[in-house]
Protein backbone atom coordinates (compact mmCIF):
# COMPACT_ATOMS: atom_id res chain seq x y z
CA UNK A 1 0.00 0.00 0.00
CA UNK A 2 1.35 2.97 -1.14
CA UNK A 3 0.75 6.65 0.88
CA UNK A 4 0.64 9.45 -1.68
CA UNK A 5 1.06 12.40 0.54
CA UNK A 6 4.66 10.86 1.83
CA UNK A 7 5.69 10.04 -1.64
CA UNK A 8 5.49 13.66 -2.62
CA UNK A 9 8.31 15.74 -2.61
CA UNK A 10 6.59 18.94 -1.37
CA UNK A 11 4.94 17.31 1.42
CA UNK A 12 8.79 15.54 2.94
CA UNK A 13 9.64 18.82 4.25
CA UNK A 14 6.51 19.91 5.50
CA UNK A 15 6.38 16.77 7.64
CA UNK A 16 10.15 16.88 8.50
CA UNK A 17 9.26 20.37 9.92
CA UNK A 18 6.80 19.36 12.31
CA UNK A 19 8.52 16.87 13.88
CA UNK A 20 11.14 18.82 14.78
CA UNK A 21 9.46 21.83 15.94
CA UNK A 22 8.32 20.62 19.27
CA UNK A 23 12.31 19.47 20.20
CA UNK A 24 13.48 22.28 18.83
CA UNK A 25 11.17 24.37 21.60
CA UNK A 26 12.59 22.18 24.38
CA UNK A 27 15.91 23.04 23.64
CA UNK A 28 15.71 26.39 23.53
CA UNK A 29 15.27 26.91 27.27
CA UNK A 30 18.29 28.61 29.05
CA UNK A 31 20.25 26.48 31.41
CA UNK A 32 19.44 28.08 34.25
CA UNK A 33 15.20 27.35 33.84
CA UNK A 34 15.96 23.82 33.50
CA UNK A 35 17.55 23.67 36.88
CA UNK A 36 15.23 25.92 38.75
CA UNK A 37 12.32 23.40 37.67
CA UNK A 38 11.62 21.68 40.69
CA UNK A 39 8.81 19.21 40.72
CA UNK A 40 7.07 18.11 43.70
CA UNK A 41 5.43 14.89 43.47
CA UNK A 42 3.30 13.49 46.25
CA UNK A 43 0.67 10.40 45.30
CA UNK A 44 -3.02 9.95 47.04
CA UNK A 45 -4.88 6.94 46.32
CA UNK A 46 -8.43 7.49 44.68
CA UNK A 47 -9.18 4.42 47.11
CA UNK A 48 -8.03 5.74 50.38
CA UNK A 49 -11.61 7.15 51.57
CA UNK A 50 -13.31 3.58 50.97
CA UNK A 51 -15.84 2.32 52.80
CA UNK A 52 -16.53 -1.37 52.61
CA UNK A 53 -19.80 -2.20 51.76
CA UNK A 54 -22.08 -2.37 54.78
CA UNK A 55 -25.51 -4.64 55.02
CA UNK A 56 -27.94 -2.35 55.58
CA UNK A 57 -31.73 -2.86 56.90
CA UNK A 58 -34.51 -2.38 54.31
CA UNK A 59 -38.34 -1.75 55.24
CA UNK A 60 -40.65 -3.32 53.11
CA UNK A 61 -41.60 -1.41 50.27
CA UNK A 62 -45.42 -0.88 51.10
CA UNK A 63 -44.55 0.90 54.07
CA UNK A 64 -41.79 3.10 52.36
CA UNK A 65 -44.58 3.84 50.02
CA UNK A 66 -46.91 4.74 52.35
CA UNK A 67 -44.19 6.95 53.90
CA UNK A 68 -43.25 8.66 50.89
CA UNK A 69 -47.31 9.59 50.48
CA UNK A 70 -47.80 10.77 54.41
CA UNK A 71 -44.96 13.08 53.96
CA UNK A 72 -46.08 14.76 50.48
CA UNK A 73 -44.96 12.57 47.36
CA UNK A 74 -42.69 13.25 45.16
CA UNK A 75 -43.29 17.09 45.61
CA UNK A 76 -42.06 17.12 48.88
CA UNK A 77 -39.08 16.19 47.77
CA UNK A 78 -38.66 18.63 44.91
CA UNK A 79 -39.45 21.34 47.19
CA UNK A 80 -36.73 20.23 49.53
CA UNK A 81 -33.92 20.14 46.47
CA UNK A 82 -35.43 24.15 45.91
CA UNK A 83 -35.29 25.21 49.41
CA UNK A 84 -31.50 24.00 49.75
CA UNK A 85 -28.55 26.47 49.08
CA UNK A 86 -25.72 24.22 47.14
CA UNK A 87 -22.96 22.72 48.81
CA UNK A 88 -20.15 24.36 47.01
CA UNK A 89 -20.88 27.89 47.82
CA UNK A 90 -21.00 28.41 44.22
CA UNK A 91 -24.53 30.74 42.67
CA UNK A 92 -27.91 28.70 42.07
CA UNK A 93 -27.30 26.85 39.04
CA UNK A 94 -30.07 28.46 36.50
CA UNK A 95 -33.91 27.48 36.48
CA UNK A 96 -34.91 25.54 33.51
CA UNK A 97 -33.47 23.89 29.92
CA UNK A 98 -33.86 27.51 28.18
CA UNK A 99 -32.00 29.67 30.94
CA UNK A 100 -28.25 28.26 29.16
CA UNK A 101 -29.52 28.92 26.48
CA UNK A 102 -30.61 32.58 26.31
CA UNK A 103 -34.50 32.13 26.69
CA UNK A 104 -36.69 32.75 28.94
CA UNK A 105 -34.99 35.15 31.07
């Protein structure tokens, strides 16, 4: 199999060119930045904070139903998500599909 854009003479130089660009922008750094880089490395396992699975009790689902209706449905609970500020600190993230959008504002 034959690549035509290698086999053309135009395009060898071209190519040649931007291999060596990014090593020639590595060596072009003084002597005295390469020394003064000093990297600190320090490693934290994503699976330091683990907590083994624990067996947990689980009330039959009639009376989590009939919970979940004494207390307000579904509602209740989406007036509970509105009524909490965000963990972060960060603003209210905006009302609605249109509001990133630019409508409905």
């Amino acid at each position: 199999m034959k690549i035509s854009w290698l086999s053309r003479p135009t395009s060898t130089p071209w190519l040649a060119a931007a291999l060596l660009a990014p090593s020639l922008a590595l060596a072009q750094l003084p002597e005295g930045e390469t020394a003064k880089m000093d990297y600190q490395l320090s490693y934290r396992s994503a699976l330091s904070g683990y907590e083994a699975y624990k067996e947990q009790s689980v009330q039959p689902w009639k009376a989590a139903n009939d919970k979940v209706g004494e207390i307000g449905g579904w509602r209740a609970y989406a007036r509970e998500m509105r009524q909490t500020p965000p963990a972060t600190g960060q603003e209210q993230p905006a009302q609605g599909h249109d509001a990133h959008h630019g409508g409905k504002q």
